[in-house]
Every structure is written in C-alpha cells, then in structure tokens.
PDB file of N, CA and C in Angstrom:
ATOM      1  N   UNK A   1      -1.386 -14.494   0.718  1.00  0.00           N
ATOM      2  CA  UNK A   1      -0.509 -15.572   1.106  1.00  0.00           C
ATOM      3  C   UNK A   1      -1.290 -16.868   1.048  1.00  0.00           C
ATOM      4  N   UNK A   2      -0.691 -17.659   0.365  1.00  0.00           N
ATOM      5  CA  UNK A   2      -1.441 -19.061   0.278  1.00  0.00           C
ATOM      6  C   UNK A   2      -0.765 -20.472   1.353  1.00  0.00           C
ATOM      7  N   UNK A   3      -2.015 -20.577   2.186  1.00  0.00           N
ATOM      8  CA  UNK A   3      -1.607 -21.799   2.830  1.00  0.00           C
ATOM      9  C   UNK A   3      -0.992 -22.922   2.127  1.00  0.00           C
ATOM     10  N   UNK A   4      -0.074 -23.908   3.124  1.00  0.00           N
ATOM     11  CA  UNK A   4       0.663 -25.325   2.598  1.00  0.00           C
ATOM     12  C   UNK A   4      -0.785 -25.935   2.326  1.00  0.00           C
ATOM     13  N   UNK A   5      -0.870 -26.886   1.735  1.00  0.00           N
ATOM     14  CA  UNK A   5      -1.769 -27.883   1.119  1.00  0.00           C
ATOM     15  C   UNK A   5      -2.135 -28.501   2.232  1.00  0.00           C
ATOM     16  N   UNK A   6      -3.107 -28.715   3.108  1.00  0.00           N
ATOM     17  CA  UNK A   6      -3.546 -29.504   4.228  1.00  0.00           C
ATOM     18  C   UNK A   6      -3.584 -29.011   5.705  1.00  0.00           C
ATOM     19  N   UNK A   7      -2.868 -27.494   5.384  1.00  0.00           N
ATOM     20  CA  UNK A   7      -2.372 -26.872   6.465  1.00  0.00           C
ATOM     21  C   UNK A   7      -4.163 -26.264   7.324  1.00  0.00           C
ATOM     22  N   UNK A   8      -5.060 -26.029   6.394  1.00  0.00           N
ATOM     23  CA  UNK A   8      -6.517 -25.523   6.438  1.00  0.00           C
ATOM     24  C   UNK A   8      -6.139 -24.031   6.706  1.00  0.00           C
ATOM     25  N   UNK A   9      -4.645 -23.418   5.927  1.00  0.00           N
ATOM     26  CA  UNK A   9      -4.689 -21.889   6.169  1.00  0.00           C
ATOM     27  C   UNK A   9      -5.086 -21.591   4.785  1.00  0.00           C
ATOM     28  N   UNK A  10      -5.653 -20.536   4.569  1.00  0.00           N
ATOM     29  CA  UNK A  10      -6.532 -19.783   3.554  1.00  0.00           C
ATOM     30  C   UNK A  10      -5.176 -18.850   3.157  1.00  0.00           C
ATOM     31  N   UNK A  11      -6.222 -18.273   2.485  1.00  0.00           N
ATOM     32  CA  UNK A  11      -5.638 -16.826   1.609  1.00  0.00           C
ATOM     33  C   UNK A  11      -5.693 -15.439   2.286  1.00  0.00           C
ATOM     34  N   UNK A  12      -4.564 -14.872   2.769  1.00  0.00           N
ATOM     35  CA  UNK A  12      -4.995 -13.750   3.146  1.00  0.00           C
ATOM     36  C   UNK A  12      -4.733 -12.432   2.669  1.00  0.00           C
ATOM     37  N   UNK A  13      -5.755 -11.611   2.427  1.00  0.00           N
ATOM     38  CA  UNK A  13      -5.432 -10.259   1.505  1.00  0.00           C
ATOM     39  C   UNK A  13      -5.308  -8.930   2.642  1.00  0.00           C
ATOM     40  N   UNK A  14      -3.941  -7.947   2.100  1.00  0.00           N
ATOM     41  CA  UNK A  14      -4.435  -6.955   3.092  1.00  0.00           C
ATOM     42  C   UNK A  14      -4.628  -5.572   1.830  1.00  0.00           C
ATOM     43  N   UNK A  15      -5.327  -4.473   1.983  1.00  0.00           N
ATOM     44  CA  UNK A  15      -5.784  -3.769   1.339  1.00  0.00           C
ATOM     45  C   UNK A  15      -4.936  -2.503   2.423  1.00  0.00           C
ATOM     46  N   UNK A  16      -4.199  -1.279   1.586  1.00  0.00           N
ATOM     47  CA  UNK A  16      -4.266  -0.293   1.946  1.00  0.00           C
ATOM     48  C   UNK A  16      -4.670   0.610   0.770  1.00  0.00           C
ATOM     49  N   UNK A  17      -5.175   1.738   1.271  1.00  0.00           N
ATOM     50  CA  UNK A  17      -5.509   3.022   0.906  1.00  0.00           C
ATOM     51  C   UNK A  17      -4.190   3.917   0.758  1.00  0.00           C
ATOM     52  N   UNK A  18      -3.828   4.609  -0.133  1.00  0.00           N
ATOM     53  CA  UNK A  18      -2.623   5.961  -0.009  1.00  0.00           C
ATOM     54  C   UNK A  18      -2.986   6.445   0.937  1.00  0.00           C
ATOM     55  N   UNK A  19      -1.664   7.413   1.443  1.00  0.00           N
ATOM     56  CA  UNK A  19      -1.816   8.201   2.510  1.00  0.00           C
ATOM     57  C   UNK A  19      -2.744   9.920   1.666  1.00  0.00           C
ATOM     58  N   UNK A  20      -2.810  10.716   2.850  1.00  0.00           N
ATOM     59  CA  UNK A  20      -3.417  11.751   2.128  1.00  0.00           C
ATOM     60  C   UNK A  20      -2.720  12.070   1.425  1.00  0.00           C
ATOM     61  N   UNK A  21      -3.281  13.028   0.332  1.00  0.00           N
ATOM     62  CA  UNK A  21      -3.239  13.545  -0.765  1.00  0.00           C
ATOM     63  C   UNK A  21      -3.671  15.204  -0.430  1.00  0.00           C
ATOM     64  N   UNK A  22      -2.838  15.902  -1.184  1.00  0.00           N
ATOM     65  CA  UNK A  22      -2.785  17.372  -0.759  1.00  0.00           C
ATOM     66  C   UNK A  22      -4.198  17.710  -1.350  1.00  0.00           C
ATOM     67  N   UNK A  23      -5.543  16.999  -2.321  1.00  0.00           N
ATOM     68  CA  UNK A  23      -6.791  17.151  -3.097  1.00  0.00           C
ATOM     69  C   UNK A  23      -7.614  17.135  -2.162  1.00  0.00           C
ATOM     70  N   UNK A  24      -6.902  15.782  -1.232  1.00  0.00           N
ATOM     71  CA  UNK A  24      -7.853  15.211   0.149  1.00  0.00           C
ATOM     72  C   UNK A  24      -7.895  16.179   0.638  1.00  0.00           C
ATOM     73  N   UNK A  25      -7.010  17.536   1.288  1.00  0.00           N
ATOM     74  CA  UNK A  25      -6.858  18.561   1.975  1.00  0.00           C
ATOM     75  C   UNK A  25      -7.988  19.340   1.556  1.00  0.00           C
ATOM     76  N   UNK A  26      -7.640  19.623   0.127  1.00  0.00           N
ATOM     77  CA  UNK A  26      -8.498  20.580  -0.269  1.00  0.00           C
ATOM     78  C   UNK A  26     -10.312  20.610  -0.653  1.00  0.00           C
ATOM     79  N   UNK A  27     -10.499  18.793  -0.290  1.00  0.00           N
ATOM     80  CA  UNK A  27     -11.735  18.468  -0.487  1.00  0.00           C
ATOM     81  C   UNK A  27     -11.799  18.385  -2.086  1.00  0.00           C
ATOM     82  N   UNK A  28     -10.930  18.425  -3.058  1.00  0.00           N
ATOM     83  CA  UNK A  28     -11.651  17.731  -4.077  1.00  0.00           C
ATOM     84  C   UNK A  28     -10.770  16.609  -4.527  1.00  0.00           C
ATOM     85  N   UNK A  29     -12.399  16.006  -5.611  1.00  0.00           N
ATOM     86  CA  UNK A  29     -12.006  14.369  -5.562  1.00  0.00           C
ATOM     87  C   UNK A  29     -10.832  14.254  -6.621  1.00  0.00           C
ATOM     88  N   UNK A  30     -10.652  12.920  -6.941  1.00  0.00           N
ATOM     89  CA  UNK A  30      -9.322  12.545  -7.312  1.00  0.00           C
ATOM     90  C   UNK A  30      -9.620  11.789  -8.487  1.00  0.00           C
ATOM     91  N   UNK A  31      -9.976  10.937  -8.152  1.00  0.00           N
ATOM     92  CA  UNK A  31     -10.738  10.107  -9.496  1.00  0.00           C
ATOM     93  C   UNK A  31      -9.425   9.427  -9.535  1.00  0.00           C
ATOM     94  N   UNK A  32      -9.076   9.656 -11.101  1.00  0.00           N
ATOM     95  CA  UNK A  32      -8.004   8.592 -11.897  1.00  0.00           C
ATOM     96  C   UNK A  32      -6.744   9.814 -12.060  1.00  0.00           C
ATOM     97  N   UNK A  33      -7.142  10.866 -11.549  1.00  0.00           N
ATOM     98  CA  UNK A  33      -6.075  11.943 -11.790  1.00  0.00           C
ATOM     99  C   UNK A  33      -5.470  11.797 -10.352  1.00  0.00           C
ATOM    100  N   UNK A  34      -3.957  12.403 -10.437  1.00  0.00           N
ATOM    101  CA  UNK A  34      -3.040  12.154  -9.097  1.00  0.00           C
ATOM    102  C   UNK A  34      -2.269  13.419  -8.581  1.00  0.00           C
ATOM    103  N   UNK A  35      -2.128  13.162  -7.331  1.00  0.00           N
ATOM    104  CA  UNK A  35      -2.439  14.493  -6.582  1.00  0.00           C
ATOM    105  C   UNK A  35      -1.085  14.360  -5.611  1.00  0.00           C
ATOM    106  N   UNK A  36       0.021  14.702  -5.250  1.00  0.00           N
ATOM    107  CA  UNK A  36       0.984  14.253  -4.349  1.00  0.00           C
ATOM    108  C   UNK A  36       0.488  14.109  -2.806  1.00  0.00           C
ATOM    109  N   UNK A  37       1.497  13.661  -2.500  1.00  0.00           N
ATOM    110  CA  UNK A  37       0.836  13.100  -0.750  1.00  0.00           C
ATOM    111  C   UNK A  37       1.266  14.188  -0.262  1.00  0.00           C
ATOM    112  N   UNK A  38       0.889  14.719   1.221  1.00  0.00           N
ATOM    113  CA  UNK A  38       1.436  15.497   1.947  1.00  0.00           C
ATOM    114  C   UNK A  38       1.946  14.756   2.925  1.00  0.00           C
ATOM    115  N   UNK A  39       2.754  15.744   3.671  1.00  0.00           N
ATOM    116  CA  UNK A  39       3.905  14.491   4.427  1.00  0.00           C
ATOM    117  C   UNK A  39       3.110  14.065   5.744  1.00  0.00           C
ATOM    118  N   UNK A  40       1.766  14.088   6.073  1.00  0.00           N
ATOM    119  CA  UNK A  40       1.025  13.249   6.851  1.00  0.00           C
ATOM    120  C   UNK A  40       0.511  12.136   5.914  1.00  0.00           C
ATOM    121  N   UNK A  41       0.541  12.183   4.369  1.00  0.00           N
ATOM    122  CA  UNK A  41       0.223  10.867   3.942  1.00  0.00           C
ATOM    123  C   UNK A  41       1.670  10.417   3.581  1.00  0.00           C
ATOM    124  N   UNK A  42       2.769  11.039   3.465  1.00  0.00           N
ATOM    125  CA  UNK A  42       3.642  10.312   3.283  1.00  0.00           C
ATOM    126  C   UNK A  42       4.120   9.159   4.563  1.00  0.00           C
ATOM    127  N   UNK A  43       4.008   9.844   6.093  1.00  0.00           N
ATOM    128  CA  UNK A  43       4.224   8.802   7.356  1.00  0.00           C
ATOM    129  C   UNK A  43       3.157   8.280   7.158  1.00  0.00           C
ATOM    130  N   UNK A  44       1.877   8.454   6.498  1.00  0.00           N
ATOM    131  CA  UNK A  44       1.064   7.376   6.678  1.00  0.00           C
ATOM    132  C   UNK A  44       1.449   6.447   6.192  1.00  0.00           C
ATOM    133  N   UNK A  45       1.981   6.374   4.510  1.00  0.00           N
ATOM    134  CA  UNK A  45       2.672   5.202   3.686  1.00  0.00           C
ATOM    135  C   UNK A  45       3.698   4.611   4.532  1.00  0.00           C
ATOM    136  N   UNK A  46       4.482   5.083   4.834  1.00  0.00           N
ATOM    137  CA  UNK A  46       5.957   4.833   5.843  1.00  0.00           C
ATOM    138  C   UNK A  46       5.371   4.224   6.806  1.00  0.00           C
ATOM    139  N   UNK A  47       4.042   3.746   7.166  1.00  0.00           N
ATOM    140  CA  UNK A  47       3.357   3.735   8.473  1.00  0.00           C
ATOM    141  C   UNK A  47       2.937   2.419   8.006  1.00  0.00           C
ATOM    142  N   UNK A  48       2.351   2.394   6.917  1.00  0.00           N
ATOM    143  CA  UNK A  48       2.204   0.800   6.574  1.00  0.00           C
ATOM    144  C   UNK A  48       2.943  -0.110   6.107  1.00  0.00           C
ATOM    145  N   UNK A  49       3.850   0.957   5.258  1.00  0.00           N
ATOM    146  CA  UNK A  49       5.230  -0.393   5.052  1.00  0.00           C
ATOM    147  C   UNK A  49       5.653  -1.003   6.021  1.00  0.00           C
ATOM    148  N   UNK A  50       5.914  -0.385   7.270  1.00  0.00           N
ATOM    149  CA  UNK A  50       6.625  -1.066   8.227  1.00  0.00           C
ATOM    150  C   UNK A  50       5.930  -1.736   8.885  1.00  0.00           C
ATOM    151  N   UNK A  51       4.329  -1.322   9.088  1.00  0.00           N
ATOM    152  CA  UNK A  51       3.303  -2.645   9.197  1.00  0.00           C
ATOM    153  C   UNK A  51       3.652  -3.850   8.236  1.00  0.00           C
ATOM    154  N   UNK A  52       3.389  -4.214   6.859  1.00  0.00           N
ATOM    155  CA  UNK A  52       3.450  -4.977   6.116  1.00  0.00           C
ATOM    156  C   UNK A  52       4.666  -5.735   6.002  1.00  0.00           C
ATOM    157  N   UNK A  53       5.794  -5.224   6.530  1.00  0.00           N
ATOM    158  CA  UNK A  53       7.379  -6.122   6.496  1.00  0.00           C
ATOM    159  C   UNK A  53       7.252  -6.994   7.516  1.00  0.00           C
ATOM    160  N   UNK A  54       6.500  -6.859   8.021  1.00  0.00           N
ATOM    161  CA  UNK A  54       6.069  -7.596   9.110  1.00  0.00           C
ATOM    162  C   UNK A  54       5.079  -9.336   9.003  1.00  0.00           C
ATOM    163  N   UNK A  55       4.842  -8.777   7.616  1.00  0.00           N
ATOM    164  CA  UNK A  55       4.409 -10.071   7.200  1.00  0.00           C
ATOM    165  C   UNK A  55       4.561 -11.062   6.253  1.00  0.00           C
ATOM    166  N   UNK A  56       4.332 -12.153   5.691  1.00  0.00           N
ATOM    167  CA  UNK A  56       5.461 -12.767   4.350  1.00  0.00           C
ATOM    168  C   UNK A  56       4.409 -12.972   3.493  1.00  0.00           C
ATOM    169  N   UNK A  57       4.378 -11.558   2.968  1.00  0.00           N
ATOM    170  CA  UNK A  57       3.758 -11.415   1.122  1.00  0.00           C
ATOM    171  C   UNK A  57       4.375 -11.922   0.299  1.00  0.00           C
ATOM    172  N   UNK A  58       3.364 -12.342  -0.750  1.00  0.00           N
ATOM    173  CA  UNK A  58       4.138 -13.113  -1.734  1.00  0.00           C
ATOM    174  C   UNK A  58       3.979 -12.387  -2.877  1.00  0.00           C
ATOM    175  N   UNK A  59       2.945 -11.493  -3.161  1.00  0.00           N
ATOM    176  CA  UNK A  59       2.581 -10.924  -4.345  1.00  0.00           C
ATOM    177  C   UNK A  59       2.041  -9.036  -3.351  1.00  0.00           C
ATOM    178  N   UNK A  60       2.236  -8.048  -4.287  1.00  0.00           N
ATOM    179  CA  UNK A  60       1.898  -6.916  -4.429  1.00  0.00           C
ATOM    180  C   UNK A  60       1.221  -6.070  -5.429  1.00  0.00           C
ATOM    181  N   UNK A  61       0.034  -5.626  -5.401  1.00  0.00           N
ATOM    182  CA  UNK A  61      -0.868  -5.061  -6.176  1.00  0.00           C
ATOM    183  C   UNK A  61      -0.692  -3.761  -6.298  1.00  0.00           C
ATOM    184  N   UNK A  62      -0.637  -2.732  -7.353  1.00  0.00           N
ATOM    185  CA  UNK A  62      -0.980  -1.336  -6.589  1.00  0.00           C
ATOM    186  C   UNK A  62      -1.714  -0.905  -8.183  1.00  0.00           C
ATOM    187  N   UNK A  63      -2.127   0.752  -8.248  1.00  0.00           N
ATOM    188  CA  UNK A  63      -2.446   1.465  -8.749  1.00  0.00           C
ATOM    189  C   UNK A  63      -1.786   1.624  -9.439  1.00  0.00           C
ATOM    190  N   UNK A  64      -1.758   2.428 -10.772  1.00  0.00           N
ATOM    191  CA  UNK A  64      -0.026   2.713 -11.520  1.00  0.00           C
ATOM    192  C   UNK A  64      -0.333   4.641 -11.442  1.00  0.00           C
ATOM    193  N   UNK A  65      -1.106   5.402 -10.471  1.00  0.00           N
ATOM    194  CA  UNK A  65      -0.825   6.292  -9.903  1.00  0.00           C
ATOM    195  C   UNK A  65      -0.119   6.691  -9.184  1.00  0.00           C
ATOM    196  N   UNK A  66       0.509   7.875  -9.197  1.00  0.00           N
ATOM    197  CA  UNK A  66       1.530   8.390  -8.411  1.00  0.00           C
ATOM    198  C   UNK A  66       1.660   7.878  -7.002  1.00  0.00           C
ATOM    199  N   UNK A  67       0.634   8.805  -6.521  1.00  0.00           N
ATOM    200  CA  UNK A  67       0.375   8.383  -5.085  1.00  0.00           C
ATOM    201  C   UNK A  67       0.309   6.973  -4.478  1.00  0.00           C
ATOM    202  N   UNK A  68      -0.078   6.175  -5.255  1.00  0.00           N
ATOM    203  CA  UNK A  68       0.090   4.719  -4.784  1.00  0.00           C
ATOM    204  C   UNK A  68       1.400   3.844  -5.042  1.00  0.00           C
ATOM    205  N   UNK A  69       1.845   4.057  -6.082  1.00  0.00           N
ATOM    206  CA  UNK A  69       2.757   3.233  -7.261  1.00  0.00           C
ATOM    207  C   UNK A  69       4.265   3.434  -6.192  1.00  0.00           C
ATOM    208  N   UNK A  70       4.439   5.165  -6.181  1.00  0.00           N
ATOM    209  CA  UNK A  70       5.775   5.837  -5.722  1.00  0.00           C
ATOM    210  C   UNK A  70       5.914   5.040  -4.134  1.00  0.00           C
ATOM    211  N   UNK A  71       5.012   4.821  -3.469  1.00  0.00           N
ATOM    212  CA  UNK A  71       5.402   4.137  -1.907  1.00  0.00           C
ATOM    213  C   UNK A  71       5.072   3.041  -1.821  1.00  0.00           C
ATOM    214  N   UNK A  72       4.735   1.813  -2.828  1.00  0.00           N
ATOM    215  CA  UNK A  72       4.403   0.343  -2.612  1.00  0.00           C
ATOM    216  C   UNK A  72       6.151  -0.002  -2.627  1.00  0.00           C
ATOM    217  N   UNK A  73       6.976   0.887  -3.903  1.00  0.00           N
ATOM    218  CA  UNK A  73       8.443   0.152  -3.719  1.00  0.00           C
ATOM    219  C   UNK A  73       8.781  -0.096  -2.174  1.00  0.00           C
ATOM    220  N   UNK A  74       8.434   1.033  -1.329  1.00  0.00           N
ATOM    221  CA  UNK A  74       9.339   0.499  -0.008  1.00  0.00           C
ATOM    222  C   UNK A  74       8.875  -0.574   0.609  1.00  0.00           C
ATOM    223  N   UNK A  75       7.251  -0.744   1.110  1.00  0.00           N
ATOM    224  CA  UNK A  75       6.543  -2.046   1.585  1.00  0.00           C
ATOM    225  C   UNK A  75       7.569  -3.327   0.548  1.00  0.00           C
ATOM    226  N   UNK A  76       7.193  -3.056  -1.614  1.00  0.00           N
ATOM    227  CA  UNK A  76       7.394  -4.436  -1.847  1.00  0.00           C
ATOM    228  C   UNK A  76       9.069  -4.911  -1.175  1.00  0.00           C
ATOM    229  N   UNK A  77       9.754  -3.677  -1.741  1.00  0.00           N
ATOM    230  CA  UNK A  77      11.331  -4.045  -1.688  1.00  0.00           C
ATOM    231  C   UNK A  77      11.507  -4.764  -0.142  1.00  0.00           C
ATOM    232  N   UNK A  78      10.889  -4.133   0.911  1.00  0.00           N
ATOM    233  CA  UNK A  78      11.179  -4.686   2.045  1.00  0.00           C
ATOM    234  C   UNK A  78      10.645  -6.373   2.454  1.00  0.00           C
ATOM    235  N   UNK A  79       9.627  -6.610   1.914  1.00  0.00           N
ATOM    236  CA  UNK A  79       9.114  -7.722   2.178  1.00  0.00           C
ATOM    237  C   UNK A  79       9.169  -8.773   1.092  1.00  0.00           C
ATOM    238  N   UNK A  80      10.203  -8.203  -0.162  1.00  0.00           N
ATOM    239  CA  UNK A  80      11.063  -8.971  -0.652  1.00  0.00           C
ATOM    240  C   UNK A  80      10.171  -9.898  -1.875  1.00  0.00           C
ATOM    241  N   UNK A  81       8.934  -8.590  -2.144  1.00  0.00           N
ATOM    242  CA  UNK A  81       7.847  -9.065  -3.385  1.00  0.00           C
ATOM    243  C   UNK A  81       8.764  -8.288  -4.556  1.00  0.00           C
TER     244      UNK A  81
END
C-alpha cells in the first residue's frame, strides 16, 4: 500500500506462506512441485484471508502453484485486488 504524497506513510508489504500441505505432513520437500493442502492448511488460508480483508491492498502477488494460486482468489476477491 502506498502512502498519499506528504502523508510520511511508506509502503507496506504483508507476506503469507500456504497453509499445510499434505508433503508438509509427510516430511517431504516441495520445491516447485505442488502438493494439496490439508484442511488444517486449508483454515489456515481461510485464516488469512479474513486477516487480509481487513486491510486496503492494492496489489496481490502469489505463486502460480496450486497450493498458493487456488486460495489468494478469496483474500484478492475480498479485498477487491
């Protein structure tokens, strides 16, 4: 989010992580390959969207992996990126 011009507010970035991943369970890594969430990483996602509607994003970044890509729609759609 970019401050008004004179306002002295900055830029602020927030970073999430996917929720777990059924690989995470099993202890192996993930790399660039994609692994579905289990439904403790799915309320985790559900857990930050509704954190993040909470704030006025202007732009949304994600992964174009499953696990990331499939739960940014609800955060962007809600906060209207």
């Amino acid at each position: 989010m970019a401050g008004r011009p004179g306002s002295g507010a900055g830029l602020t970035t927030y970073l999430a992580r996917h929720g777990q991943t059924e690989w995470n369970v099993a202890g192996r890594r993930q790399g660039r390959l994609d692994s579905p969430l289990t439904a403790l990483g799915l309320e985790q996602a559900r857990r930050n969207g509704r954190l993040l509607t909470r704030e006025n994003i202007d732009a949304a970044f994600t992964s174009p992996l499953g696990r990331a890509h499939r739960r940014r729609r609800g955060p962007r759609r809600a906060s209207g990126c």
